[in-house]
N, C-alpha and C. Protein backbone atom coordinates (compact mmCIF):
# COMPACT_ATOMS: atom_id res chain seq x y z
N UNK A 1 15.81 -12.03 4.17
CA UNK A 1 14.70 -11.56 4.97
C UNK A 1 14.00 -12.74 5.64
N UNK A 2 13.58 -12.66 7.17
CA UNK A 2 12.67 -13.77 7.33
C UNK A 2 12.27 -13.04 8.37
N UNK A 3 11.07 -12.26 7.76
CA UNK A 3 9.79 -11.83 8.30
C UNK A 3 8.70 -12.73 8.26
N UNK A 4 7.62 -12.47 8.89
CA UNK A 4 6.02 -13.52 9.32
C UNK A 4 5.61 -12.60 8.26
N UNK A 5 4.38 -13.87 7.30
CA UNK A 5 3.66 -13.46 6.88
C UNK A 5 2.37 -13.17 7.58
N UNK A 6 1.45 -11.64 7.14
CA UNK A 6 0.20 -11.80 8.37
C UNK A 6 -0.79 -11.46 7.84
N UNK A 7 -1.75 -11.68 7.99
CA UNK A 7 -2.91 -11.80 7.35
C UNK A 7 -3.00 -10.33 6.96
N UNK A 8 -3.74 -9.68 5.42
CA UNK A 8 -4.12 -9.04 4.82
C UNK A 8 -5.74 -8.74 5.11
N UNK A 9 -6.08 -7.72 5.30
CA UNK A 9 -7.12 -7.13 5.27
C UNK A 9 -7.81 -6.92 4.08
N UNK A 10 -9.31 -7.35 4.15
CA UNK A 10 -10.05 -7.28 2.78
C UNK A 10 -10.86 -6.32 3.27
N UNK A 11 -11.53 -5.56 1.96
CA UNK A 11 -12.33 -4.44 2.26
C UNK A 11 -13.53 -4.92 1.54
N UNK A 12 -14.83 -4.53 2.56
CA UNK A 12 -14.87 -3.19 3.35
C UNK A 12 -14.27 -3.66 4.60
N UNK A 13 -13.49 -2.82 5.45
CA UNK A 13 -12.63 -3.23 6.89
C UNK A 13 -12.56 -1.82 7.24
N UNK A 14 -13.39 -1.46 8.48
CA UNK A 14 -12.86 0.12 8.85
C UNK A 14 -11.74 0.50 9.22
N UNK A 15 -11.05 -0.86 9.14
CA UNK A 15 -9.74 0.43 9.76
C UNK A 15 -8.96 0.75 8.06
N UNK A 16 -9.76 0.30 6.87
CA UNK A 16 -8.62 0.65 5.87
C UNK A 16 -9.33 1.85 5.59
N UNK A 17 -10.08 2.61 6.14
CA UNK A 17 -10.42 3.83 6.09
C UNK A 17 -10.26 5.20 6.95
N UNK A 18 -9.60 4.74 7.89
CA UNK A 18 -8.67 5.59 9.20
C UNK A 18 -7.47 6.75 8.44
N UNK A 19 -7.44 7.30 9.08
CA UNK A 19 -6.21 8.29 8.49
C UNK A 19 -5.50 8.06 10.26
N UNK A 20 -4.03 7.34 9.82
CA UNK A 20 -3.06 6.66 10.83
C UNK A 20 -2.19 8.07 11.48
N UNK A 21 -1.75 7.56 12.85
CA UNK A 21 -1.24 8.81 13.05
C UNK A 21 0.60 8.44 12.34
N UNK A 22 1.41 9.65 12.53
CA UNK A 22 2.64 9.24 12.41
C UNK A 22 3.43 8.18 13.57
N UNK A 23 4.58 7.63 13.36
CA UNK A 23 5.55 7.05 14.05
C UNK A 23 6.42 7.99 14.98
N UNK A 24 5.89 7.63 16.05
CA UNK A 24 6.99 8.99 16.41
C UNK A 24 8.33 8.64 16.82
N UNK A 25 8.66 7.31 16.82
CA UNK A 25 10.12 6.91 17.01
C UNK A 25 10.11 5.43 16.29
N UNK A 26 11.68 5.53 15.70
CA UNK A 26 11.77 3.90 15.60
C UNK A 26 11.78 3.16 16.42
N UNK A 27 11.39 1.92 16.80
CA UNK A 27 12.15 0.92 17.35
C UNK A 27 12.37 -0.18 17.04
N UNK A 28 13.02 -1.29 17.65
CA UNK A 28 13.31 -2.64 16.82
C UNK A 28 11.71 -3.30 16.38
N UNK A 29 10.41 -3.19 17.02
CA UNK A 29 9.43 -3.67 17.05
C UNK A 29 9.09 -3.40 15.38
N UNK A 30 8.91 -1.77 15.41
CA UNK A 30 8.67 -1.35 13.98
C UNK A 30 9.22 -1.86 12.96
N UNK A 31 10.92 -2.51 12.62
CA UNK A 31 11.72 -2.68 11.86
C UNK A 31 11.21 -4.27 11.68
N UNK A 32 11.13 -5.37 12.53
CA UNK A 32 10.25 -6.17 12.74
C UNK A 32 8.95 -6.34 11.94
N UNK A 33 8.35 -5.41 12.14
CA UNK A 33 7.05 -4.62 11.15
C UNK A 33 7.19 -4.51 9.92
N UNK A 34 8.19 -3.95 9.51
CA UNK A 34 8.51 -3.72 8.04
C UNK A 34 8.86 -5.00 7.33
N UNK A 35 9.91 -5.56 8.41
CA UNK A 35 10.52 -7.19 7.94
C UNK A 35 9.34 -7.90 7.36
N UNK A 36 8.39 -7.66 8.60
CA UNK A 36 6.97 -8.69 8.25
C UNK A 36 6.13 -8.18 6.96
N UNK A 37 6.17 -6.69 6.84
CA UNK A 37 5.62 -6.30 6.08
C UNK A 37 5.96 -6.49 4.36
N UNK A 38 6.93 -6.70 4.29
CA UNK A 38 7.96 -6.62 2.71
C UNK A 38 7.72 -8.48 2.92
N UNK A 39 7.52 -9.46 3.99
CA UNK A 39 7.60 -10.87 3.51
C UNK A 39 6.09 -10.99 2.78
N UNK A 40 5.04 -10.14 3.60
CA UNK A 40 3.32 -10.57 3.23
C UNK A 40 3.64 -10.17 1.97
N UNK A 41 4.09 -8.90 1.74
CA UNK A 41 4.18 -8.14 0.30
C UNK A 41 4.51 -9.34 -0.85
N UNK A 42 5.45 -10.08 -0.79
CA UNK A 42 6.21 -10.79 -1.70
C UNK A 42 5.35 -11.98 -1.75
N UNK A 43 4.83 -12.53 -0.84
CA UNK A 43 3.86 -13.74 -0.85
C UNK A 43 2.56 -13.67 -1.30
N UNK A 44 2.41 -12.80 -1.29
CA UNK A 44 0.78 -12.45 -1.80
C UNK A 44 0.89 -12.28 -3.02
N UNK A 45 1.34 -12.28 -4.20
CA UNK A 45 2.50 -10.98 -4.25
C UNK A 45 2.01 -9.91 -4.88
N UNK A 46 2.41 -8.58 -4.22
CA UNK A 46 2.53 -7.44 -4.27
C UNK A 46 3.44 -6.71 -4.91
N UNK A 47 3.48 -5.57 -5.14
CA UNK A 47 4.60 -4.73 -5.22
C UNK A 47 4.60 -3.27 -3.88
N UNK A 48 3.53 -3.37 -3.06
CA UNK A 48 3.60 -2.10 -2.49
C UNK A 48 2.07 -3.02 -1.58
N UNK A 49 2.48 -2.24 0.28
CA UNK A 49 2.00 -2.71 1.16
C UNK A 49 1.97 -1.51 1.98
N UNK A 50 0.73 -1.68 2.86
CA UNK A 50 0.80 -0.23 3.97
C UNK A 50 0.05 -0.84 5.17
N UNK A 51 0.70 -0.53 6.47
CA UNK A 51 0.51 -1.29 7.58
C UNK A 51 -0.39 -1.16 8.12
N UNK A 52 -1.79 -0.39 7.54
CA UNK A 52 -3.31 -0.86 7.40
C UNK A 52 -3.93 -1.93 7.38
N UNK A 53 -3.28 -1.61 6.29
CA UNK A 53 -3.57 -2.84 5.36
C UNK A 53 -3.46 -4.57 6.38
N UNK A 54 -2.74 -4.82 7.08
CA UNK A 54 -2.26 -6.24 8.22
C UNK A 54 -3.32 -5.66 9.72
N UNK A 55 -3.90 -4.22 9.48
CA UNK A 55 -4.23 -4.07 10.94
C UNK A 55 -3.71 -3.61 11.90
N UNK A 56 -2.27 -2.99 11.07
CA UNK A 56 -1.75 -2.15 12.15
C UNK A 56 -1.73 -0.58 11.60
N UNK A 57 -2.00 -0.10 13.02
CA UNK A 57 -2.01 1.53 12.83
C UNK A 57 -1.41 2.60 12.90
N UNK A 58 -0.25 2.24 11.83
CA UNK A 58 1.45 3.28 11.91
C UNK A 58 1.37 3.43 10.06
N UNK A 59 1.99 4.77 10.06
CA UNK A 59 2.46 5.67 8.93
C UNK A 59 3.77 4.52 8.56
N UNK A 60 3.39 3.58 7.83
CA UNK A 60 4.53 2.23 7.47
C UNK A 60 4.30 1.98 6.07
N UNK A 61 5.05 1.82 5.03
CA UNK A 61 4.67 1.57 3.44
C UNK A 61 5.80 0.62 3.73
N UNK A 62 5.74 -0.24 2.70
CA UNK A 62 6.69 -1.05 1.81
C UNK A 62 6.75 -1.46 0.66
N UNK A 63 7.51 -1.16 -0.30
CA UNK A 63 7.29 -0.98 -2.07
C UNK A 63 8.48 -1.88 -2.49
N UNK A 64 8.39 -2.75 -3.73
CA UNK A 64 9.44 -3.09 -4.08
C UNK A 64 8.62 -3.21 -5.53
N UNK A 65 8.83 -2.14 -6.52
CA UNK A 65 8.06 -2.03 -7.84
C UNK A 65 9.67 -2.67 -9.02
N UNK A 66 10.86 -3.05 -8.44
CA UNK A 66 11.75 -3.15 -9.49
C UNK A 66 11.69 -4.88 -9.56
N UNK A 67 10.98 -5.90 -8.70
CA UNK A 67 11.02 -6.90 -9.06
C UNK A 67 9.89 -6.86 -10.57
N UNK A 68 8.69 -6.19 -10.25
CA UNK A 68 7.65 -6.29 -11.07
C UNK A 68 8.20 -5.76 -12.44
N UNK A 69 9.43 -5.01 -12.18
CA UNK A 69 9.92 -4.88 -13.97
C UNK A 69 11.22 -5.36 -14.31
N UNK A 70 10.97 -6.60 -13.48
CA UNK A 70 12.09 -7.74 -14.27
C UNK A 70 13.53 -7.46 -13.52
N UNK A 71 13.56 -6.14 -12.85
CA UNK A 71 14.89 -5.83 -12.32
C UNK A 71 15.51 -6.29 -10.44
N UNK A 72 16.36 -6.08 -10.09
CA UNK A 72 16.95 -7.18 -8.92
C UNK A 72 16.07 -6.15 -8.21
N UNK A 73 15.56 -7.06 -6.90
CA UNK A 73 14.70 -6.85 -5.86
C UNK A 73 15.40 -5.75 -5.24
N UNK A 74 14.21 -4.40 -4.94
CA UNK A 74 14.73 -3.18 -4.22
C UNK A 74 14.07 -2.96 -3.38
N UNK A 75 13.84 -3.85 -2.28
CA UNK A 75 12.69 -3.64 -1.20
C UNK A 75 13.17 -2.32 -0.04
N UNK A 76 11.79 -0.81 -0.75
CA UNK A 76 11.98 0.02 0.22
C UNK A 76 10.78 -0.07 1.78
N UNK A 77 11.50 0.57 2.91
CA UNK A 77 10.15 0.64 3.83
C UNK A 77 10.04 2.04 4.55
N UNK A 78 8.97 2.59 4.19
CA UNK A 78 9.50 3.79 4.15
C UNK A 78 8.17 4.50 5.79
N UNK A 79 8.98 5.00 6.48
CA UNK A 79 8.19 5.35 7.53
C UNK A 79 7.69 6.96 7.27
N UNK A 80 6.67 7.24 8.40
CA UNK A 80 5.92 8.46 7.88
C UNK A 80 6.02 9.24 6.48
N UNK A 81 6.02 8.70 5.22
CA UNK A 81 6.15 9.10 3.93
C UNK A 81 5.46 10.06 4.08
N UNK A 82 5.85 10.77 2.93
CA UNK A 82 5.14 12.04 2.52
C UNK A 82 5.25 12.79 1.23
N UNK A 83 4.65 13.02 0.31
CA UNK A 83 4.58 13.41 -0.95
C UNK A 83 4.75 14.70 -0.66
N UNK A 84 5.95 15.41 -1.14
CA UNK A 84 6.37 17.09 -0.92
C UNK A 84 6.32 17.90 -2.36
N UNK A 85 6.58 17.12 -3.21
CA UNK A 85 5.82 17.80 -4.56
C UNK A 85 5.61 16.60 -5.39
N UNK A 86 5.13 17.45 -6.98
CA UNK A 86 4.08 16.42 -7.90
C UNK A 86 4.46 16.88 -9.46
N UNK A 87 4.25 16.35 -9.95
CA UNK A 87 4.38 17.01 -11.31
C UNK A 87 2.62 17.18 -11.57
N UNK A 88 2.43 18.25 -12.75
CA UNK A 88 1.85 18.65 -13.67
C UNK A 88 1.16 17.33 -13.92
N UNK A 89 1.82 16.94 -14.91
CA UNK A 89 1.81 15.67 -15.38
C UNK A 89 1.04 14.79 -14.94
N UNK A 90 0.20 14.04 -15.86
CA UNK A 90 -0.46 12.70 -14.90
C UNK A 90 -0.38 11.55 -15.71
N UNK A 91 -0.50 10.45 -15.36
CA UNK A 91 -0.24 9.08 -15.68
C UNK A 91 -1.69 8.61 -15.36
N UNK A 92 -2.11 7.82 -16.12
CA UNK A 92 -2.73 6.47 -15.74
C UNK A 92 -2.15 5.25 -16.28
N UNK A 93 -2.34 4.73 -14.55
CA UNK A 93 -2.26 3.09 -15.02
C UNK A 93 -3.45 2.23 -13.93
N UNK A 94 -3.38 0.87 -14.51
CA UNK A 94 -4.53 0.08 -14.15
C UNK A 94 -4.09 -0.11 -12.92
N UNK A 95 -4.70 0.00 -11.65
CA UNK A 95 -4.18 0.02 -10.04
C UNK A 95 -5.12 -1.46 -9.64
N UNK A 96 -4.13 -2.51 -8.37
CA UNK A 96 -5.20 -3.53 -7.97
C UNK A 96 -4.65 -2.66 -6.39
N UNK A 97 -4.89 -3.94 -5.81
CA UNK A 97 -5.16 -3.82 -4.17
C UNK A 97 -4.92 -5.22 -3.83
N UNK A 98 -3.89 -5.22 -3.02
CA UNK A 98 -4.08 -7.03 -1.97
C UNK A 98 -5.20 -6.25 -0.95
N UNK A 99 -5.92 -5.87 -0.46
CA UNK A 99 -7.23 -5.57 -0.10
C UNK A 99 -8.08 -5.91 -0.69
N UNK A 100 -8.25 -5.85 -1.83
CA UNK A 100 -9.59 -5.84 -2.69
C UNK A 100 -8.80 -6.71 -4.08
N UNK A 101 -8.98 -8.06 -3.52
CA UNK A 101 -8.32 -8.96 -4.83
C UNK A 101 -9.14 -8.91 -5.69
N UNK A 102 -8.55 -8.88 -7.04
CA UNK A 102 -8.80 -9.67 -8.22
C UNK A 102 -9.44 -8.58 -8.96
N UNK A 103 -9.44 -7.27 -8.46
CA UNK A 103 -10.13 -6.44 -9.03
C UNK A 103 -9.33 -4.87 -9.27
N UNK A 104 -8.67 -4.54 -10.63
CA UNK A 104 -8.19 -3.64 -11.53
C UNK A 104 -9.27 -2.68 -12.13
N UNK A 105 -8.30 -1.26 -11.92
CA UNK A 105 -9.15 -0.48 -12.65
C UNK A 105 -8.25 0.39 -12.91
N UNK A 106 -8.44 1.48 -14.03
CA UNK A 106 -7.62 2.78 -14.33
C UNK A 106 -7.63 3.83 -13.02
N UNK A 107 -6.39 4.29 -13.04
CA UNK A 107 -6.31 5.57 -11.94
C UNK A 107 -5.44 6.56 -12.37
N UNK A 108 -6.20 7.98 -12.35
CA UNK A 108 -5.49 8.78 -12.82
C UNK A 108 -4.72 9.49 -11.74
N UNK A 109 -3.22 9.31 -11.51
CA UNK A 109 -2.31 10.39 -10.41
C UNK A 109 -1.07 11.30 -10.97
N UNK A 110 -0.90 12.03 -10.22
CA UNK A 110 0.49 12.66 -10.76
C UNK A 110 1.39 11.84 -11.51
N UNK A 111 2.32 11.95 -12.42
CA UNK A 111 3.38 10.83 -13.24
C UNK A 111 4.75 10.94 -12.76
N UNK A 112 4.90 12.33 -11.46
CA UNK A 112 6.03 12.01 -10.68
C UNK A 112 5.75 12.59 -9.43
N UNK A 113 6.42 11.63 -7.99
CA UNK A 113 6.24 12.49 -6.98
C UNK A 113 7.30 12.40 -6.12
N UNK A 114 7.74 13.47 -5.75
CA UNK A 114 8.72 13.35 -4.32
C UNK A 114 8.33 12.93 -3.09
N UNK A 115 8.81 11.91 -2.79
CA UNK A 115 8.23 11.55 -1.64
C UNK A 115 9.77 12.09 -0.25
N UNK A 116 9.15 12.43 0.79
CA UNK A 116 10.16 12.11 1.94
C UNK A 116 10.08 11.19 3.06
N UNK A 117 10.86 10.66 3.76
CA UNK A 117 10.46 9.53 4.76
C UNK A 117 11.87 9.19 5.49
N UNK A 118 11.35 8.64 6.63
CA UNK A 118 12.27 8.23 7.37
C UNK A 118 12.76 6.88 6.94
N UNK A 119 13.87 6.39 6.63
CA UNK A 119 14.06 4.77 6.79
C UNK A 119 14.22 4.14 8.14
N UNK A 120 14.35 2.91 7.64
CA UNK A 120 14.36 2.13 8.60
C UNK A 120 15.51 2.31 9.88
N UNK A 121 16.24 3.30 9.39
CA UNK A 121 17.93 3.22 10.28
C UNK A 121 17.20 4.85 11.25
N UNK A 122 16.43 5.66 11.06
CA UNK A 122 15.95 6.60 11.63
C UNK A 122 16.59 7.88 10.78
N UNK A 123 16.74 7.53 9.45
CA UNK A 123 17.32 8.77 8.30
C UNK A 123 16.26 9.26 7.61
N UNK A 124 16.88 10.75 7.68
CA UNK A 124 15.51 11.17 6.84
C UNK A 124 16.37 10.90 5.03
N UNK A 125 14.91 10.42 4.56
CA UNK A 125 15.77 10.38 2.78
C UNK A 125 14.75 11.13 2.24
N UNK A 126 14.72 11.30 0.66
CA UNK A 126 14.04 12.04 -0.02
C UNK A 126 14.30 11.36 -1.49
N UNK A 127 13.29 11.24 -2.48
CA UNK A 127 13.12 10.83 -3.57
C UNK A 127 12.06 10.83 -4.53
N UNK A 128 12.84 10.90 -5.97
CA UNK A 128 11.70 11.20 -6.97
C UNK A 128 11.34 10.46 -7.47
N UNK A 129 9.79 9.48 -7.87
CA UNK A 129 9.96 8.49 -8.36
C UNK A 129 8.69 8.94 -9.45
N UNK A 130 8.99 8.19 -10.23
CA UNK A 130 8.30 7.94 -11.83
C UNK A 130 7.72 6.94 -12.50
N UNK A 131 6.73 6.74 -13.11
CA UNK A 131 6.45 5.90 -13.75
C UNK A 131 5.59 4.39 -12.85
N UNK A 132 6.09 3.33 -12.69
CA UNK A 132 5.21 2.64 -11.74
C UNK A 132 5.73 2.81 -10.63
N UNK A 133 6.81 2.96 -9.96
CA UNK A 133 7.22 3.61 -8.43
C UNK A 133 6.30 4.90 -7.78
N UNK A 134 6.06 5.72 -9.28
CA UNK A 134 5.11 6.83 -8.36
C UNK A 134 3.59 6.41 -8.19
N UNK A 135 3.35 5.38 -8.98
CA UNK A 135 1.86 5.04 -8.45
C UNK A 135 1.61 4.67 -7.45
N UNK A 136 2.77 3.87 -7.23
CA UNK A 136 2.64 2.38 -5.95
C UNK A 136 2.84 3.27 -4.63
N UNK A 137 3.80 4.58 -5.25
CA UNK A 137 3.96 5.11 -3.74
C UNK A 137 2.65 6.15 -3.09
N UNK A 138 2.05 6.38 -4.23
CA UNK A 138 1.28 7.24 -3.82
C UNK A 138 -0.33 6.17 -3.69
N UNK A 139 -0.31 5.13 -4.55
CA UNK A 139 -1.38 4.44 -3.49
C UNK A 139 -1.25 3.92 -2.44
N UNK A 140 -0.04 3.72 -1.70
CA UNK A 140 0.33 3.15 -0.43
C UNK A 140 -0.07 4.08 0.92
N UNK A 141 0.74 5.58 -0.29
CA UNK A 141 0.20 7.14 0.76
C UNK A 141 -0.86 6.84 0.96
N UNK A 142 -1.96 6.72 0.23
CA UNK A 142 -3.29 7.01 0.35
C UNK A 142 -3.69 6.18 1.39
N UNK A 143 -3.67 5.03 1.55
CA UNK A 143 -4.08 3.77 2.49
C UNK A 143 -3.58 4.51 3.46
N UNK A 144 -2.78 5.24 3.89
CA UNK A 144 -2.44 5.83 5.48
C UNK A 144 -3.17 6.80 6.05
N UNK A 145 -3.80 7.54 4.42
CA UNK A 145 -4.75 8.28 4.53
C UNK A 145 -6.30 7.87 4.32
N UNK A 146 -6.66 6.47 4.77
CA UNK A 146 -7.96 5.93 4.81
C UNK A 146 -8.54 5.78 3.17
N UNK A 147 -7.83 6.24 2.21
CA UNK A 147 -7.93 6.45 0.98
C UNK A 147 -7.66 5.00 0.31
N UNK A 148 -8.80 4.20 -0.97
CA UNK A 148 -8.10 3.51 -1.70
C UNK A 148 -8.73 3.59 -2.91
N UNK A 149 -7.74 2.61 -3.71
CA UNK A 149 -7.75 2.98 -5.21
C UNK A 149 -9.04 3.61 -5.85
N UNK A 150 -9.77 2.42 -5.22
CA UNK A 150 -11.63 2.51 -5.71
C UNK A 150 -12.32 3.62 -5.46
N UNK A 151 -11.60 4.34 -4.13
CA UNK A 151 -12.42 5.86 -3.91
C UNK A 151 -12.39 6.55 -5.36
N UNK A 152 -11.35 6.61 -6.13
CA UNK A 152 -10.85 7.06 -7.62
C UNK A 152 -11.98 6.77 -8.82
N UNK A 153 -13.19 6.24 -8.38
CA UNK A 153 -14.18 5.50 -9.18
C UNK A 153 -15.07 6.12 -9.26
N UNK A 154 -16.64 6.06 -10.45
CA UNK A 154 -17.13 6.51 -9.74
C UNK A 154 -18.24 5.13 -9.14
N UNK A 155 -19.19 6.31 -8.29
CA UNK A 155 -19.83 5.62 -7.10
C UNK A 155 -20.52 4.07 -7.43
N UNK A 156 -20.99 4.34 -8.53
CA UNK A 156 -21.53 2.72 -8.42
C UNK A 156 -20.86 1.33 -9.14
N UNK A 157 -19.60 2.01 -9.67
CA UNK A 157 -18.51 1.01 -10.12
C UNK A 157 -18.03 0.23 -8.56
N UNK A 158 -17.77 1.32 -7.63
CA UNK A 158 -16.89 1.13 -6.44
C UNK A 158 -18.02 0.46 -5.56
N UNK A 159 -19.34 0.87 -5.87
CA UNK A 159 -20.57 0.18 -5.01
C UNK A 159 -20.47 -1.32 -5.23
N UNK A 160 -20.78 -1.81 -6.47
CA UNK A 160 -20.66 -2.73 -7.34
C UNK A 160 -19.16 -3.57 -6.90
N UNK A 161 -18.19 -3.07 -6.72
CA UNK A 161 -16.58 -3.67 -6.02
C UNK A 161 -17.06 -3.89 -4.29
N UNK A 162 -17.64 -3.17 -4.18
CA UNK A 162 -17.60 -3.47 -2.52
C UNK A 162 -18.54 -4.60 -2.34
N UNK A 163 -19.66 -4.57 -2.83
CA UNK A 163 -20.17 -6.14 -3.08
C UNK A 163 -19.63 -7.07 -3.21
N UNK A 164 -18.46 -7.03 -3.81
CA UNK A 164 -18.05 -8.31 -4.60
C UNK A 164 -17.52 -9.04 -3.27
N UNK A 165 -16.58 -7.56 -2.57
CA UNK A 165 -15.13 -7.99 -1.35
C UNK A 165 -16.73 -8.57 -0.35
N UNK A 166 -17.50 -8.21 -0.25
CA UNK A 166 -18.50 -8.66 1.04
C UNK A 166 -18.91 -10.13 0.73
N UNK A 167 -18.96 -10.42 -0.72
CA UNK A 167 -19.28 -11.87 -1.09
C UNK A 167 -18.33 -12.77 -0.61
N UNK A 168 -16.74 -11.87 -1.33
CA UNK A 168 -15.53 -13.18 -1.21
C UNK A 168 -15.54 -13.40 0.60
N UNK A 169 -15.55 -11.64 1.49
CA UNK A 169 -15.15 -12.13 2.91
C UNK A 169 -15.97 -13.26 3.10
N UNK A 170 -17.49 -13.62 2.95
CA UNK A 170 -18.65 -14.60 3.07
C UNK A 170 -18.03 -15.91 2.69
N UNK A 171 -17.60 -15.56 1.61
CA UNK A 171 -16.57 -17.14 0.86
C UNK A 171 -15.79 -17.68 1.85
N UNK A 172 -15.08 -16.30 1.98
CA UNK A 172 -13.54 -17.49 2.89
C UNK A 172 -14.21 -17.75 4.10
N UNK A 173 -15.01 -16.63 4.79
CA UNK A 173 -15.15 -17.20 6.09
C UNK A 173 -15.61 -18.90 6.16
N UNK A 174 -16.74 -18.96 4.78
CA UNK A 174 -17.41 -20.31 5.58
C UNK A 174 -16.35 -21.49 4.84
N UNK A 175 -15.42 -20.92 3.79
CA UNK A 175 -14.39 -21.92 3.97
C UNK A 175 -13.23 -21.96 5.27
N UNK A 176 -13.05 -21.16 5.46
CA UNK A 176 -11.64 -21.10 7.17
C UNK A 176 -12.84 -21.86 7.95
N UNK A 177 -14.16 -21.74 7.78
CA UNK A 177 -14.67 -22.13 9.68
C UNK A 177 -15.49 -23.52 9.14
């Protein structure tokens, strides 16, 4: 892979609160996009990225949750995703954000979900994922849907987090300038 890494969006940032429209066609630009998107992912590092998240405004995820469990790199990029069913079932696990560094909390979501999506080649695929794949995919969903982890909080935990991201943006700025 040799995608650009591009700057990450910290919150509060209005556009990580937009609900994005879909992709309505591939093109090489988008695939480009994803390239770039799966390099920020790995450098920051991540396991799961949504093209909000860099400032751009396309239905774009990129997940690769099998490095984070020790297993060979499975970098997916999955265009206009979509969760078509859910289990019963719910999972919690502790969710972060390359948006909102350094800061973990419990989130309770479904413990399996089908997602559908276009790949990168313009195929439609379909898949069930479980365990930390269904978190990552369904917090990635959410970011497309202006949604993040912290909305999952309540109000003055997430009040209390949004402070923090307004301190650090204050930090870096007067370190970058």
């Amino acid at each position: 892979m040799n995608g650009m890494i591009r700057p990450i969006l910290i919150h509060p940032d209005p556009r990580l609160k937009k609900v994005v429209a879909p992709v309505p066609d591939l093109s090489d630009d988008l695939r480009v996009l994803a390239d770039d998107m799966l390099e920020t992912m790995y450098a920051a590092p991540g396991i799961g990225l949504a093209a909000p998240q860099i400032g751009v405004m396309n239905r774009l995820i990129v997940l690769d949750c099998a490095k984070d469990e020790g297993g060979t790199s499975r970098p997916v990029a999955m265009f206009n995703p979509e969760v078509v069913a859910q289990s019963d079932e719910m999972n919690v696990y502790e969710e972060g954000c390359l948006s909102i560094p350094e800061i973990f909390a419990d989130v309770e979501r479904p413990a399996e979900v089908t997602v559908a999506w276009m790949d990168r080649d313009g195929n439609a695929q379909r898949e069930t994922f479980d365990g930390l794949w269904a978190t990552c995919v369904q917090h990635e969903i959410d970011h497309l849907n202006g949604k993040l982890f912290i909305d999952y909080l309540k109000p003055l935990k997430r009040q209390m987090i949004t402070r923090k991201m307004v301190k650090l943006k204050k930090e870096r700025a007067r370190e970058a300038g």
